[in-house]
PDB file of N, CA and C in Angstrom:
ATOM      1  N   UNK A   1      16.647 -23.309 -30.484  1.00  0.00           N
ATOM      2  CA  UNK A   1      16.628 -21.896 -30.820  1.00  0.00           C
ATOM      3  C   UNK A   1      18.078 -21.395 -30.782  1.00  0.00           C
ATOM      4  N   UNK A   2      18.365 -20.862 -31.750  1.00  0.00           N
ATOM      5  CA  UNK A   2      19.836 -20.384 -31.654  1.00  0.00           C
ATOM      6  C   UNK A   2      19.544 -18.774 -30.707  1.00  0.00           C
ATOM      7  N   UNK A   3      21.252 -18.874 -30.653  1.00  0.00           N
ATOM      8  CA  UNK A   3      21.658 -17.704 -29.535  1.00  0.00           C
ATOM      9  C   UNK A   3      21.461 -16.525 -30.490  1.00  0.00           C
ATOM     10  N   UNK A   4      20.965 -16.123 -31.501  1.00  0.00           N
ATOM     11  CA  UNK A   4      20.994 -15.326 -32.282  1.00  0.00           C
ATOM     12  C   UNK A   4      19.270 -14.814 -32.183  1.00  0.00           C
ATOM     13  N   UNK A   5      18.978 -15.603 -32.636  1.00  0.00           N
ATOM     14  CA  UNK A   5      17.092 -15.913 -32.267  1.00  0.00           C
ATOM     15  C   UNK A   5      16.812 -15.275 -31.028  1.00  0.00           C
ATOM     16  N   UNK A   6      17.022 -16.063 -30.005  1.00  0.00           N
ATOM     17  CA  UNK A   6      17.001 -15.662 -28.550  1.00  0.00           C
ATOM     18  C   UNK A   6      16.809 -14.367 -28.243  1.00  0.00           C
ATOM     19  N   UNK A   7      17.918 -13.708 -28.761  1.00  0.00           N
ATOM     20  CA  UNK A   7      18.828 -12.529 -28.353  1.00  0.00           C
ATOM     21  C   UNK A   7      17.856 -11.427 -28.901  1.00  0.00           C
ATOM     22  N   UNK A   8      17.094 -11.749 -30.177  1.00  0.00           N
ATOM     23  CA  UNK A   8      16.350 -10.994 -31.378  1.00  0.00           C
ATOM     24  C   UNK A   8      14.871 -11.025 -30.614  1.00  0.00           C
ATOM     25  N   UNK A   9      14.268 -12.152 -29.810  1.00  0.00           N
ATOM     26  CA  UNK A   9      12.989 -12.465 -29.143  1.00  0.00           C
ATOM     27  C   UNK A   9      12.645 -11.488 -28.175  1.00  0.00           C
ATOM     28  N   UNK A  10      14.382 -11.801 -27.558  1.00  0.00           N
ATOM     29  CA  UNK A  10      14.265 -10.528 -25.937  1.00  0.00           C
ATOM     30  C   UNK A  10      14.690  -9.100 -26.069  1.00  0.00           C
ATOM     31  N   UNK A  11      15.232  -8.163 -26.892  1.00  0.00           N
ATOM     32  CA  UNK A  11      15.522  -7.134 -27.680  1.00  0.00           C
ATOM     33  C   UNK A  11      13.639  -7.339 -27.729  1.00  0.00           C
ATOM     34  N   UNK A  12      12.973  -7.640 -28.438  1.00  0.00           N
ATOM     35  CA  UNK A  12      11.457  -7.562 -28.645  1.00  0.00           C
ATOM     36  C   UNK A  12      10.852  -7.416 -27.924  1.00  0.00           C
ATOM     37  N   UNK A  13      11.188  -8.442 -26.859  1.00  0.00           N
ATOM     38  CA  UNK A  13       9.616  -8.357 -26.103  1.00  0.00           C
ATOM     39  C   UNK A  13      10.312  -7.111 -25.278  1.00  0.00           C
ATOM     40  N   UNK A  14      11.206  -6.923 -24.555  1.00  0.00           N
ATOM     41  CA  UNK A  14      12.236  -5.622 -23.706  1.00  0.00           C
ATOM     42  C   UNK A  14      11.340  -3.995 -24.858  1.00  0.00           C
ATOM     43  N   UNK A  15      11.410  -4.125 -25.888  1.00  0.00           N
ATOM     44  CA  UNK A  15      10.995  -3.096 -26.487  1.00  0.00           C
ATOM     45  C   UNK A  15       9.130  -2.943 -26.468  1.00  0.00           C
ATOM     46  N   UNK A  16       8.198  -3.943 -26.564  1.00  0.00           N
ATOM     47  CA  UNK A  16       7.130  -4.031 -26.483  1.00  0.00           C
ATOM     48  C   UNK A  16       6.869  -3.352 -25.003  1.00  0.00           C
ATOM     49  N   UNK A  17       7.766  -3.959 -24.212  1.00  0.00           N
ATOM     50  CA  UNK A  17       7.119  -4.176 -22.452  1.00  0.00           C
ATOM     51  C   UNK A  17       7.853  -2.771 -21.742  1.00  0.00           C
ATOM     52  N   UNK A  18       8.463  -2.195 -22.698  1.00  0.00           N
ATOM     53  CA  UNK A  18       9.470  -1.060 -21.867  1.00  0.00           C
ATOM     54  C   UNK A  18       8.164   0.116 -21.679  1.00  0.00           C
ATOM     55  N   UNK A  19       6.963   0.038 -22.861  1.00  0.00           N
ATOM     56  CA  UNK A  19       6.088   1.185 -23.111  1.00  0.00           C
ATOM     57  C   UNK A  19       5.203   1.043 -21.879  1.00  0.00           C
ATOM     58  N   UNK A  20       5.000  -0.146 -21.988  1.00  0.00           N
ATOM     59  CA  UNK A  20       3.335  -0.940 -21.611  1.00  0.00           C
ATOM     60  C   UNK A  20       3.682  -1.072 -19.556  1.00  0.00           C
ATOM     61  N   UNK A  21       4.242  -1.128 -19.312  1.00  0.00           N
ATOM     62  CA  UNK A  21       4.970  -1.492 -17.790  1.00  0.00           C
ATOM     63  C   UNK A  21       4.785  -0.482 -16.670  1.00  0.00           C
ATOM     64  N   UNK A  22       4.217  -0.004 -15.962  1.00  0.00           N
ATOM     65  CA  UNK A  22       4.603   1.123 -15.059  1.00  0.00           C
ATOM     66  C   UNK A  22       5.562   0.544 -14.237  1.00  0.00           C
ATOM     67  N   UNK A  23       6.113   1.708 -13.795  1.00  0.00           N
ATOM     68  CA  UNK A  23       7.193   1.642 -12.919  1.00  0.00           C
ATOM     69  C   UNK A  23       6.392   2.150 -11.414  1.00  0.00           C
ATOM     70  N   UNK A  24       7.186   1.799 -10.142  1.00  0.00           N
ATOM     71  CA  UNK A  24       6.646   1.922  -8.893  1.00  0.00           C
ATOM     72  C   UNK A  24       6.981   3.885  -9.099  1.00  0.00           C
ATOM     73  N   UNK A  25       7.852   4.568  -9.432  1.00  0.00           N
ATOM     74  CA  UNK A  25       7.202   6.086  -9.873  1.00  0.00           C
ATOM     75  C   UNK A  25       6.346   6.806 -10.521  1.00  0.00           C
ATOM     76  N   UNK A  26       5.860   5.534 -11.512  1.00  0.00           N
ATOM     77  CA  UNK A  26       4.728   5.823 -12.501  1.00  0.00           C
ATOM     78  C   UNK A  26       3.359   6.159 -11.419  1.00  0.00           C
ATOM     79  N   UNK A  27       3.909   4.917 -11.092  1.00  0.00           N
ATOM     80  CA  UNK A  27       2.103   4.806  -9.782  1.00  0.00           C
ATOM     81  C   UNK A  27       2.206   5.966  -9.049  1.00  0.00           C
ATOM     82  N   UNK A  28       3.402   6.075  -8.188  1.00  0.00           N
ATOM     83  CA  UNK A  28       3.259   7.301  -6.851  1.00  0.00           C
ATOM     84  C   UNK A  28       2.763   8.119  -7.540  1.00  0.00           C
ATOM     85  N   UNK A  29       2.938   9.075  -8.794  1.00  0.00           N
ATOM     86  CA  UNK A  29       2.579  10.253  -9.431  1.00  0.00           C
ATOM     87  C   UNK A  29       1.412  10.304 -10.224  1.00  0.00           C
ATOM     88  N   UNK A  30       0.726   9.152 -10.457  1.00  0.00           N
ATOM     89  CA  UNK A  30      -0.718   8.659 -10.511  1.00  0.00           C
ATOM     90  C   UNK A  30      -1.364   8.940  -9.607  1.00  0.00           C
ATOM     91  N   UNK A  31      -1.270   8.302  -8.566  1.00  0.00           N
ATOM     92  CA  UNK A  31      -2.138   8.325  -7.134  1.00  0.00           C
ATOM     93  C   UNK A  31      -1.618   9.943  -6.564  1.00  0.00           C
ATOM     94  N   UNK A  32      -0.501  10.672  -6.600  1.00  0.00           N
ATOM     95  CA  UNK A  32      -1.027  11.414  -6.533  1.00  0.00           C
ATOM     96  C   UNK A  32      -1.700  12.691  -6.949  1.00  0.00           C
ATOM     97  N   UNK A  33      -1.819  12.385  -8.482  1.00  0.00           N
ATOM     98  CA  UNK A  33      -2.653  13.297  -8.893  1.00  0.00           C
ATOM     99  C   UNK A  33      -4.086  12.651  -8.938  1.00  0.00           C
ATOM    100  N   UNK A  34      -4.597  11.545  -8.617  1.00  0.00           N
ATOM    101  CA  UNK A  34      -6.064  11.501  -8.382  1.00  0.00           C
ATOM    102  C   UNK A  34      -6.083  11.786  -6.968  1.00  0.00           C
ATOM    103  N   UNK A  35      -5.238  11.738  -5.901  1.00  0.00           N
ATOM    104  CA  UNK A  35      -5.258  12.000  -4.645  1.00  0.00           C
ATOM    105  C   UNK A  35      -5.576  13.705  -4.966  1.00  0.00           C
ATOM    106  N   UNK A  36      -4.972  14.584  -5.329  1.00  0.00           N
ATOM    107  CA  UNK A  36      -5.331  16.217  -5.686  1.00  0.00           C
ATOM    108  C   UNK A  36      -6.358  16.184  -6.528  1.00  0.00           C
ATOM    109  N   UNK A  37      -7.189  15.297  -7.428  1.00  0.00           N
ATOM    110  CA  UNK A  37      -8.110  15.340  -8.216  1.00  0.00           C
ATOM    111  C   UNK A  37      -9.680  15.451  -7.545  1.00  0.00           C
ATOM    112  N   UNK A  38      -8.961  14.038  -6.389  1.00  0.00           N
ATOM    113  CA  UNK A  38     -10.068  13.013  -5.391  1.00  0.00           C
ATOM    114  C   UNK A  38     -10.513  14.870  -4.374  1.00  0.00           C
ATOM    115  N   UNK A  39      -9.678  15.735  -3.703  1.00  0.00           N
ATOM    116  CA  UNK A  39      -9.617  16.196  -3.328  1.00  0.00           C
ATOM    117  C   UNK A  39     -10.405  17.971  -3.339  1.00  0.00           C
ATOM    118  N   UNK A  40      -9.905  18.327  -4.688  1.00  0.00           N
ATOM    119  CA  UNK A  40     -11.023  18.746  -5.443  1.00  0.00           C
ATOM    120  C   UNK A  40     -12.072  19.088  -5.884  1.00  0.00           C
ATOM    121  N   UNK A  41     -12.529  17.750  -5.886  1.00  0.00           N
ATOM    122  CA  UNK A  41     -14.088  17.051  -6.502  1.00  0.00           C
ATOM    123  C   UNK A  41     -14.814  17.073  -4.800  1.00  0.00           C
ATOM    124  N   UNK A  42     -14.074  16.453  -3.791  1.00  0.00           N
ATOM    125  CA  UNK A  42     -14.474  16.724  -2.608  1.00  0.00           C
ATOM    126  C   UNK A  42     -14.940  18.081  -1.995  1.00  0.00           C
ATOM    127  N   UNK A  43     -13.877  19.114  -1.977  1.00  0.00           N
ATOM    128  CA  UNK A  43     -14.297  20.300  -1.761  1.00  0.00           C
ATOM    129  C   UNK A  43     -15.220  20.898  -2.499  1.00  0.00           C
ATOM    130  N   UNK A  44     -15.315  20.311  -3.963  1.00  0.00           N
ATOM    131  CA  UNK A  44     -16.510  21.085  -4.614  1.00  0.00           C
ATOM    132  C   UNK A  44     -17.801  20.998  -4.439  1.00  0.00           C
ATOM    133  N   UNK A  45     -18.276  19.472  -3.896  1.00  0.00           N
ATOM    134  CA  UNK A  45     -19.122  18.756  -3.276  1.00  0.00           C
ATOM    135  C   UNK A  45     -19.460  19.825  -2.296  1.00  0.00           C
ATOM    136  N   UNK A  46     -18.529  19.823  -1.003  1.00  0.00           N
ATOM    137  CA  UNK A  46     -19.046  20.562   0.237  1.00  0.00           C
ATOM    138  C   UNK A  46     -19.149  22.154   0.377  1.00  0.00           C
ATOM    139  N   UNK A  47     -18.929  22.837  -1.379  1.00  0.00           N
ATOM    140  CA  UNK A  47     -19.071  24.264  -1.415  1.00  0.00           C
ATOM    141  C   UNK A  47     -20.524  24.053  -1.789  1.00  0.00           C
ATOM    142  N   UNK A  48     -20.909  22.549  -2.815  1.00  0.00           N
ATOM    143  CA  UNK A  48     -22.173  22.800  -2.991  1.00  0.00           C
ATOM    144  C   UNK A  48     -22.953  22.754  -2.210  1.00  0.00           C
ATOM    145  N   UNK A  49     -22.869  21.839  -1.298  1.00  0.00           N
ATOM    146  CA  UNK A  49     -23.740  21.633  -0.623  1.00  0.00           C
ATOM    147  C   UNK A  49     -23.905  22.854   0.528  1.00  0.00           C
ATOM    148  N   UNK A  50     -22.573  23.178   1.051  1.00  0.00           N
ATOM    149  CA  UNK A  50     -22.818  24.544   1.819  1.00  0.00           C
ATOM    150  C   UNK A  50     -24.099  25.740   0.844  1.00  0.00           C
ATOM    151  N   UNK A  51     -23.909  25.954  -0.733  1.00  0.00           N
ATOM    152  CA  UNK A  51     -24.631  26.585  -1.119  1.00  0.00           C
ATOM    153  C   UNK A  51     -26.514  26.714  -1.267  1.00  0.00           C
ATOM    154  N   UNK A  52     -26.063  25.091  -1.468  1.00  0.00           N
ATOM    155  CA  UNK A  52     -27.862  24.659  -1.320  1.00  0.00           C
ATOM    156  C   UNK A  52     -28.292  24.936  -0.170  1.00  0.00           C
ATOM    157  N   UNK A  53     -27.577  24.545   1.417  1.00  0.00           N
ATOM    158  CA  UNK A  53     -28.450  24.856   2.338  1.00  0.00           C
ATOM    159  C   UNK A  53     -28.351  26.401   3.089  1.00  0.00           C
ATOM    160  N   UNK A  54     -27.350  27.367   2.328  1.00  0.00           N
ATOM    161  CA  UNK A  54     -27.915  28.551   2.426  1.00  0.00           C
ATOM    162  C   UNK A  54     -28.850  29.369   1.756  1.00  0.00           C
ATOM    163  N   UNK A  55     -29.129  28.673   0.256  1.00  0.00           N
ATOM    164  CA  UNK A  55     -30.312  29.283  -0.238  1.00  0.00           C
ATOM    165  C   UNK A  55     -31.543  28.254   0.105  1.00  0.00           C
ATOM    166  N   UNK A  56     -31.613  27.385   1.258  1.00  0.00           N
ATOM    167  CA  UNK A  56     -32.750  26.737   1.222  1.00  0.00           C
ATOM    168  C   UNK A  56     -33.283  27.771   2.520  1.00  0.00           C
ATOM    169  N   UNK A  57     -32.222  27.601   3.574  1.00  0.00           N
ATOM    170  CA  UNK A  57     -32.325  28.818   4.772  1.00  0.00           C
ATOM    171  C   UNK A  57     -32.782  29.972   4.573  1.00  0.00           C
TER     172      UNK A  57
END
């Protein structure tokens, strides 16, 4: 494989893999918006349920 080739392969795959890759900041700011999502969905849970068992009372 010439040094020309090479050079043209990794320029490629560097451009394919630059999109596709998370980075360890990608994740923290992932996790924590399902961590505020997870959180949420939790409290909404325990407003419901607070609601059901005051109109069952």
């Amino acid at each position: 494989m010439a040094e020309n080739e090479a050079r043209a392969y990794a320029h490629a795959l560097d451009e394919a893999l630059r999109d596709a890759v998370a980075t360890k900041s990608d994740l923290r700011e992932m996790e924590l918006r399902l961590t505020v999502k997870l959180g949420g969905m939790l409290a909404a849970g325990v407003a419901m349920a607070a609601a059901l068992v005051k109109l069952i009372h």
